[in-house]
Protein backbone atom coordinates (compact mmCIF):
# COMPACT_ATOMS: atom_id res chain seq x y z
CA UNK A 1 0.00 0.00 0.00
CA UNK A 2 3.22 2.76 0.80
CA UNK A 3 4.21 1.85 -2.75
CA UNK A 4 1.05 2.26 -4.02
CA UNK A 5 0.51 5.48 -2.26
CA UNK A 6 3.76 6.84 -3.56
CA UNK A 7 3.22 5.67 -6.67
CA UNK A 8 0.17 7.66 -6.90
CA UNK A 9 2.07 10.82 -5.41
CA UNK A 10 4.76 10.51 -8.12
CA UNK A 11 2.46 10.41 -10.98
CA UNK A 12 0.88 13.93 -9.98
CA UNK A 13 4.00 15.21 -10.59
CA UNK A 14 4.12 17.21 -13.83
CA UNK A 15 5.34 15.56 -16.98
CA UNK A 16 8.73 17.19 -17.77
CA UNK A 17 9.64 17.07 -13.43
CA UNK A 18 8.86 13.69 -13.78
CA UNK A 19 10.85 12.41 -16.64
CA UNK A 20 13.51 14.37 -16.04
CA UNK A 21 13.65 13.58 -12.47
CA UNK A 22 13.28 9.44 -13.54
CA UNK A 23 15.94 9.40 -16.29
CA UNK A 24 18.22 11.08 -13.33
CA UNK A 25 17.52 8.12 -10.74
CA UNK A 26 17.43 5.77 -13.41
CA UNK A 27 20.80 6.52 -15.16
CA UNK A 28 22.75 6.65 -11.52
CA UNK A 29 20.72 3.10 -10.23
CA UNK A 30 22.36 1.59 -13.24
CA UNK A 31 26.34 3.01 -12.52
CA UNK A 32 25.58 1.63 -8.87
CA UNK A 33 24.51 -1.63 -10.23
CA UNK A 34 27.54 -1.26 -12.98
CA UNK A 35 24.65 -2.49 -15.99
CA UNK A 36 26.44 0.93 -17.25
CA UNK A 37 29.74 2.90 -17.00
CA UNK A 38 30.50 6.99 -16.73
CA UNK A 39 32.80 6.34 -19.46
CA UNK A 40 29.64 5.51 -21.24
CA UNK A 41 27.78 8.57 -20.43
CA UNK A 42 29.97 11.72 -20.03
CA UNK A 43 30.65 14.25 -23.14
CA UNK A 44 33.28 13.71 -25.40
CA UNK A 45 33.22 15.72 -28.80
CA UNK A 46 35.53 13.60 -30.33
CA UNK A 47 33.06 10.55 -29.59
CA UNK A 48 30.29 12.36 -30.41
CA UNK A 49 31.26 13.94 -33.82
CA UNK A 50 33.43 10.76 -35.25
CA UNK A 51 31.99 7.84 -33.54
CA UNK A 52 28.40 9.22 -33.79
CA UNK A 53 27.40 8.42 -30.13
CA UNK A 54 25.42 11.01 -30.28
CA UNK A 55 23.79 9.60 -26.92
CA UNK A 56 26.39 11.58 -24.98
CA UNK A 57 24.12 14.53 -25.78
CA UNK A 58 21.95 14.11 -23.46
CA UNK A 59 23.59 11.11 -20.92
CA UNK A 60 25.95 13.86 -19.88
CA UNK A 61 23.01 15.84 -17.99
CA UNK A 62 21.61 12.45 -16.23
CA UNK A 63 24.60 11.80 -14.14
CA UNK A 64 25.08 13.53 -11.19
CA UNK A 65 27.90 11.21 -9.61
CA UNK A 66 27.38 8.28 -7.57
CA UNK A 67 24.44 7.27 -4.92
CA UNK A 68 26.12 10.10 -1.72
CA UNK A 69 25.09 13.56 -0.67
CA UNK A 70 26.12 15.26 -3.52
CA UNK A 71 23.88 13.10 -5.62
CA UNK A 72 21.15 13.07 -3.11
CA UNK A 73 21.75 17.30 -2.45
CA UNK A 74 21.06 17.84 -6.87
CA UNK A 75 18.73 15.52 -6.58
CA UNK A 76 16.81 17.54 -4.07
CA UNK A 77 17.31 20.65 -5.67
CA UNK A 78 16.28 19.30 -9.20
CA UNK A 79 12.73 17.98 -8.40
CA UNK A 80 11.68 20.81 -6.35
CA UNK A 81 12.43 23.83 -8.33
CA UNK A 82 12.03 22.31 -11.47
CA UNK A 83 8.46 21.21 -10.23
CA UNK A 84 8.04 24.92 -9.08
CA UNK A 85 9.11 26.26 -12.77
CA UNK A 86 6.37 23.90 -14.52
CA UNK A 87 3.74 24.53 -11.60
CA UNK A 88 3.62 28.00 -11.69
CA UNK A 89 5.53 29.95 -14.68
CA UNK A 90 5.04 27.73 -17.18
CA UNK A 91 2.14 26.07 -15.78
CA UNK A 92 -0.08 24.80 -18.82
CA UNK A 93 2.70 25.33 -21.00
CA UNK A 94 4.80 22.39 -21.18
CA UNK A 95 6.37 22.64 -25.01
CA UNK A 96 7.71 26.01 -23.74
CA UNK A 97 9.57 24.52 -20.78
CA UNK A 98 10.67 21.69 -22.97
CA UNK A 99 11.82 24.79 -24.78
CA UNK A 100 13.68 26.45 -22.36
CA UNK A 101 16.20 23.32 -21.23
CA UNK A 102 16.38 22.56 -24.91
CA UNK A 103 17.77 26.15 -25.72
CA UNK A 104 19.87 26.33 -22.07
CA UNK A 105 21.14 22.63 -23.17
CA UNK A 106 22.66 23.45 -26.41
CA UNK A 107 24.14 26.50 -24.90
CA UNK A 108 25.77 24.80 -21.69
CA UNK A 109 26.88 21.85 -24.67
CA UNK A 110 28.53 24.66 -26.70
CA UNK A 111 30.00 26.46 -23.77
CA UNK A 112 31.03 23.25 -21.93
CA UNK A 113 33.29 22.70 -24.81
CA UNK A 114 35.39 25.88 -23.73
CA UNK A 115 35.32 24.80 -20.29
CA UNK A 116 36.04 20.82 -20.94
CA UNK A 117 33.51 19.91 -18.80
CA UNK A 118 31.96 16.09 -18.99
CA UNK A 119 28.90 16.24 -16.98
CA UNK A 120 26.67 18.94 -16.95
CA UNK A 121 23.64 18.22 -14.69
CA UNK A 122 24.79 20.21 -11.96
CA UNK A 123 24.77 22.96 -14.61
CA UNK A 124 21.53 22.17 -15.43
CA UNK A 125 20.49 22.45 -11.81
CA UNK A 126 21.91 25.36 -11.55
CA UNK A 127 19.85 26.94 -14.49
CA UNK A 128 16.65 25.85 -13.30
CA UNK A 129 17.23 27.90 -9.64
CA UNK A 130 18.55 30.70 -11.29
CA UNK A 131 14.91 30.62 -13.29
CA UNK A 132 13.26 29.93 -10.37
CA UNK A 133 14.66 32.88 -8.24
CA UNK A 134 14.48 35.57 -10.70
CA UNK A 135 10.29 34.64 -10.99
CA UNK A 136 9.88 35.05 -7.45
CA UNK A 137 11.56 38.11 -6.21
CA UNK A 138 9.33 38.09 -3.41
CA UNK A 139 9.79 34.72 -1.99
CA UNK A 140 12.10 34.01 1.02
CA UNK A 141 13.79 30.51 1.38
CA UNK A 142 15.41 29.01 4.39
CA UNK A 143 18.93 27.80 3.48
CA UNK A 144 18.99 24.33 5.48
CA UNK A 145 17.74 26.22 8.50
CA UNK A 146 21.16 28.46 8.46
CA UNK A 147 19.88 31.53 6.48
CA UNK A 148 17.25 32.87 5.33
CA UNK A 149 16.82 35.23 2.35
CA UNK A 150 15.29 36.52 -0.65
CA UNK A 151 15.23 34.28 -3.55
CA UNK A 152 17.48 36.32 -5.94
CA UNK A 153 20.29 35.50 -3.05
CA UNK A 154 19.85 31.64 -3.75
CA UNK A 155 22.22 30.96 -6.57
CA UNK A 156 24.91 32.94 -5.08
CA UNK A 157 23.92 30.90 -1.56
CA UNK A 158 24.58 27.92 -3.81
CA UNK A 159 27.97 28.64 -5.35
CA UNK A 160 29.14 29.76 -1.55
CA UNK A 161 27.86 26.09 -0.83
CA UNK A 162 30.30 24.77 -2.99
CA UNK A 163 33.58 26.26 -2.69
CA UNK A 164 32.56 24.71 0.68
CA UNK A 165 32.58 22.01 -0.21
CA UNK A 166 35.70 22.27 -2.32
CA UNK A 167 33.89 22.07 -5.67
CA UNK A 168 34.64 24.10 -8.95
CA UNK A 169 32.25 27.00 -9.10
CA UNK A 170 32.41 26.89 -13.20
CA UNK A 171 29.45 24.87 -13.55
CA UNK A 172 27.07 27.00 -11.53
CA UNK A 173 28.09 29.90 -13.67
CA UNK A 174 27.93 28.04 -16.81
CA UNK A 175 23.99 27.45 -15.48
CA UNK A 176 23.33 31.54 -15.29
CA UNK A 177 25.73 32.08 -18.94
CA UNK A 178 22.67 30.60 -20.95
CA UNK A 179 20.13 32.87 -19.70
CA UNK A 180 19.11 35.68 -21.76
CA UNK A 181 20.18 39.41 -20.51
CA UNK A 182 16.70 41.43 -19.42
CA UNK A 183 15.17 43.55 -21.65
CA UNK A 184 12.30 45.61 -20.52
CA UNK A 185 10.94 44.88 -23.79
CA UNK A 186 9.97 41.83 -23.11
CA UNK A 187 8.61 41.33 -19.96
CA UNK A 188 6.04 38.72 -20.75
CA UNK A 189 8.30 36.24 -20.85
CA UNK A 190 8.15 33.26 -17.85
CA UNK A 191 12.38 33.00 -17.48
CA UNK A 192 13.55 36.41 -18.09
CA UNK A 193 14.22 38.44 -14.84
CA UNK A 194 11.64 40.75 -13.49
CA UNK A 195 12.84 43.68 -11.53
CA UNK A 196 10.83 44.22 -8.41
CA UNK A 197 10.77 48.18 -8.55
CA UNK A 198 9.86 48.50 -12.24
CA UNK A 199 6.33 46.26 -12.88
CA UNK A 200 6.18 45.70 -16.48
CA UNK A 201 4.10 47.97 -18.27
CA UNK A 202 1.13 47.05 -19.93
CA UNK A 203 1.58 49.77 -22.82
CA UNK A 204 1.84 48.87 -26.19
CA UNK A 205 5.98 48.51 -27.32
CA UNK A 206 7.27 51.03 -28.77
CA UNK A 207 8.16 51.45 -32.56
CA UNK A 208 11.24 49.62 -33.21
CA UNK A 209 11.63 47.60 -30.13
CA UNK A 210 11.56 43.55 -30.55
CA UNK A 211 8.53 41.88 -30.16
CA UNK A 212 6.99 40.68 -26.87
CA UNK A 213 8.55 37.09 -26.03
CA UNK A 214 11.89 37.62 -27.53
CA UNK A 215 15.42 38.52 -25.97
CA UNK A 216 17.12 40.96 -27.96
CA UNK A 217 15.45 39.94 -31.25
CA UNK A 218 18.28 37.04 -31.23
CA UNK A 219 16.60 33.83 -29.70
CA UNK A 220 13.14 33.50 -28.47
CA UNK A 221 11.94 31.49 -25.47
CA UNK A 222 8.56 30.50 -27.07
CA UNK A 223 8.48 26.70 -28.37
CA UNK A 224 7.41 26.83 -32.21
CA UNK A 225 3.90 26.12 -32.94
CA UNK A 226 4.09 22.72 -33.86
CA UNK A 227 5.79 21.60 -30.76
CA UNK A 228 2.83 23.42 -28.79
CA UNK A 229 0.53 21.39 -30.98
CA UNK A 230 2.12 18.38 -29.43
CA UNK A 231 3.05 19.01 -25.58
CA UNK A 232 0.54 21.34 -24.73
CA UNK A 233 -3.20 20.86 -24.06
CA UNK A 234 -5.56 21.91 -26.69
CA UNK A 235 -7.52 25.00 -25.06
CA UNK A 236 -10.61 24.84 -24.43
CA UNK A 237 -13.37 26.19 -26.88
CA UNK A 238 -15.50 28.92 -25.05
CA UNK A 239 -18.57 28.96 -27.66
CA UNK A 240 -18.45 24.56 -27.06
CA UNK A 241 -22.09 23.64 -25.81
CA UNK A 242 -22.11 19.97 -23.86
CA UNK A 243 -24.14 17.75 -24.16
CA UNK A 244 -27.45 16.90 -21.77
CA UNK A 245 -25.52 13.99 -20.15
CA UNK A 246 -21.99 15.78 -19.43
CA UNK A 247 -24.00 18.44 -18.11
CA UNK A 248 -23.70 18.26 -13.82
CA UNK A 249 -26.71 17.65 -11.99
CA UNK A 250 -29.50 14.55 -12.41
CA UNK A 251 -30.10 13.12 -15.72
CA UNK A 252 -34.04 12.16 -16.20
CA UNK A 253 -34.22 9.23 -18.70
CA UNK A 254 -35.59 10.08 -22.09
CA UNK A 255 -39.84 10.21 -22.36
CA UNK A 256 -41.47 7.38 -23.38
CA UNK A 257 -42.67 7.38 -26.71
């Protein structure tokens, strides 16, 4: 019955949280039970380009080191602000959040190259707080019961956290590199900082400023239309009449001819 219970629990979680979160458990159970090797996982362009394992992609953002608190700490931070993201920014609009770690995952690929870094998860992480605390100013979080703080403060918390712990602070700024510079042009968009003391405006853009939902008129965070068509629910029609039985209330059986 627990199992069934948290199966239940885990399956409320949204779609892209859930995968993502999966692959990551998945991918590490299997280097614990050795079915699969780092060497098999981490980024290599030379493997990648001339052998074609092109799986390396995407492997390389699954491993976050083996089964100890470092695995357990990403872990943590993973599911619950990338749950928050798809909750609340981009709730109801899951081919734009595919979107987004699409666009920061090529970027972190291309800039990991500079960097020769193998495994870019914690990157990844990374990203998704950085997201996370520039939607919600407003918000203060309790830093393992030590500190407590407003949300912008929680990357740089982070990257404190791990020159304590002796860690290279490159990958925590190679999560913040891929995110768009603001632009009070665009405002609308979900994972482009909002200032606190300047509210978007709700006036029309001026006349030669990009359009709403792009970032500098160079790369726009809105999924194309036909990967809306196939992530995100169709909306619903407001003119769409139901029928007598979908209607709520008692049903009286047809009259008797």
């Amino acid at each position: 019955m627990a199992w069934q219970g948290l199966a239940a629990e885990f399956l409320q979680v949204p779609a892209v949280t859930r995968a993502y979160t999966a692959a990551c458990v998945l991918t590490t159970a299997a280097v614990q039970l050795e079915l699969l090797s780092p060497f098999q996982l981490y980024f290599n362009p030379y493997l990648v380009f001339r052998k074609f394992q092109v799986w390396r992609l995407v492997t390389n953002f699954l491993f976050f080191g083996p089964l100890g608190f470092s695995f357990f700490f990403n872990m943590l931070f993973v599911f619950r602000y990338c749950r928050m993201l798809e909750e609340g920014s981009f709730r109801g609009r899951t081919a734009d959040f595919v979107f987004m770690f699409l666009f920061g995952g090529v970027l972190m690929t291309l800039l990991g190259l500079l960097g020769s870094l193998f495994f870019l998860g914690q990157a990844l992480m990374a990203m998704l707080v950085y997201v996370w605390s520039r939607r919600s100013p407003r918000v203060r979080v309790n830093f393992f019961g030590l500190l407590t703080f407003q949300a912008p403060f929680l990357p740089w918390a982070l990257m404190g956290f791990s020159l304590l712990l002796g860690n290279s602070i490159l990958v925590d700024l190679l999560g913040r590199l891929p995110q768009p510079a603001r632009r009070q042009e665009a405002p609308a968009d979900p994972w482009l900082p909002v200032s606190v003391e300047s509210p978007p405006s709700l006036s029309p853009p001026s006349e030669g400023s990009p359009p709403m939902g792009t970032c500098a008129g160079l790369c726009s965070t809105r999924a194309p239309p036909h990967r809306k068509l196939l992530l995100d629910a169709p909306a619903e029609d407001p003119n769409y009449l139901p029928l007598p039985e979908e209607q709520p209330g008692p049903h009286l059986p047809p009259p008797q001819q």
